[in-house]
Every structure is written in structure tokens, then in C-alpha cells.
Protein backbone atom coordinates (compact mmCIF):
# COMPACT_ATOMS: atom_id res chain seq x y z
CA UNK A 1 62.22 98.58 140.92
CA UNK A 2 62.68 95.74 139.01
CA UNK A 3 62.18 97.67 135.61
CA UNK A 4 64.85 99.78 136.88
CA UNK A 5 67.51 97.12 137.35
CA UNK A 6 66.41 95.56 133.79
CA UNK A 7 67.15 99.23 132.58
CA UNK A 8 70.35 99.47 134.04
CA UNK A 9 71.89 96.08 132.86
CA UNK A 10 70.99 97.56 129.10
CA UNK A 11 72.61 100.67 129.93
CA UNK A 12 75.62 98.94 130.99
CA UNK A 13 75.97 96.61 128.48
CA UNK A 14 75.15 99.19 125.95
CA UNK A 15 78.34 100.92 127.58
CA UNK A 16 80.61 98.13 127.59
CA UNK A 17 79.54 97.18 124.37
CA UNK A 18 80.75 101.00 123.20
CA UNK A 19 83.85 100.95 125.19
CA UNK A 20 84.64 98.05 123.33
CA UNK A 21 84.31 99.33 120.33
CA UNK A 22 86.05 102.37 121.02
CA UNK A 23 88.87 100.09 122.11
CA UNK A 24 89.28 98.68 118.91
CA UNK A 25 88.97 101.58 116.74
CA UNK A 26 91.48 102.80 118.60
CA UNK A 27 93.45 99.83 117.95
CA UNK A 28 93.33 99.62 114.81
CA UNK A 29 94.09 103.76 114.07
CA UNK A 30 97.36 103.01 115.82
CA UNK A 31 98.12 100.04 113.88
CA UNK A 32 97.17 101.66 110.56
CA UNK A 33 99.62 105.01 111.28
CA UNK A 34 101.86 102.59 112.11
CA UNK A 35 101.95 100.67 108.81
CA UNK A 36 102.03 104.16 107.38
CA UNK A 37 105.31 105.08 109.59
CA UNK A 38 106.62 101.93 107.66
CA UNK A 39 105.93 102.88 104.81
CA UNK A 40 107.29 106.25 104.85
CA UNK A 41 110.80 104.71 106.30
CA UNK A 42 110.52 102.11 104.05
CA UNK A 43 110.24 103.93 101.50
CA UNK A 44 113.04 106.56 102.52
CA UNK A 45 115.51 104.20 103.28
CA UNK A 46 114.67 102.55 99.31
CA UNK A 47 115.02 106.24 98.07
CA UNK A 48 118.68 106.35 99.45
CA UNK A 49 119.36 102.94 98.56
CA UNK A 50 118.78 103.26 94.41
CA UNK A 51 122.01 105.42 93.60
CA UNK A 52 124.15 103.17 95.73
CA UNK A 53 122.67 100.28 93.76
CA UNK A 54 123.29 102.16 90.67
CA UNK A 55 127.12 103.31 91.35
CA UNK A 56 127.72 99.30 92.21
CA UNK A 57 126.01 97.75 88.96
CA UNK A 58 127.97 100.50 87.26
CA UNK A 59 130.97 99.30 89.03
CA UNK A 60 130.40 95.62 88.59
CA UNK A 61 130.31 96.20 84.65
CA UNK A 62 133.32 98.31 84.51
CA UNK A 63 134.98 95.13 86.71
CA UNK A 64 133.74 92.44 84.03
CA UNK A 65 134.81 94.72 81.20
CA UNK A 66 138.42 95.02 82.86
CA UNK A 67 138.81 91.26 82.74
């Protein structure tokens, strides 16, 4: 009986030990299609941003050339 309980504490640290790690892989998917979501905005918002940065350079020169 004794063998028995010995072999049950291994089992269930052998399944905390994987729910653990399951936890974290979990974790750390979320995190990383996160970052990726970021990106992706980031990244869209930057795309839209570059002609508006454009028409307002070209605007500040034509501004110091009619001074």
C-alpha cells in the first residue's frame, strides 16, 4: 500500500508539473499573438501616417520658400 501512495504522489506531481507547463505555454502563445496584433496595428497605423507626413514636409517647404 505504501508503494501505491509513493506512486501516486509521482503521478501527481508529474501532473501538476505538466499543468504547469501547459499554463505557461499558453501564456506565452497569447502574449506572442499579441505582440503580433501590435505589430500589425502598428504597422497600419505607420502605413497611413507616411503620406500625411509627406503632404506636411511638402507644405512646410513651400511655407519657408514663401517667406
Amino acid at each position: 500500500m505504501a508503494r501505491i501512495d509513493r506512486l501516486q504522489h509521482t503521478v501527481d506531481q508529474t501532473r501538476d508539473d505538466i499543468i504547469v507547463n501547459f499554463a505557461t505555454t499558453d501564456r506565452v502563445e497569447r502574449t506572442a499573438r499579441g505582440a503580433v496584433d501590435d505589430v500589425l496595428t502598428t504597422t497600419e497605423i505607420m502605413r497611413v501616417m507616411q503620406p500625411q507626413i509627406m503632404r506636411l514636409q511638402s507644405d512646410v517647404e513651400q511655407l519657408k520658400d514663401a517667406s
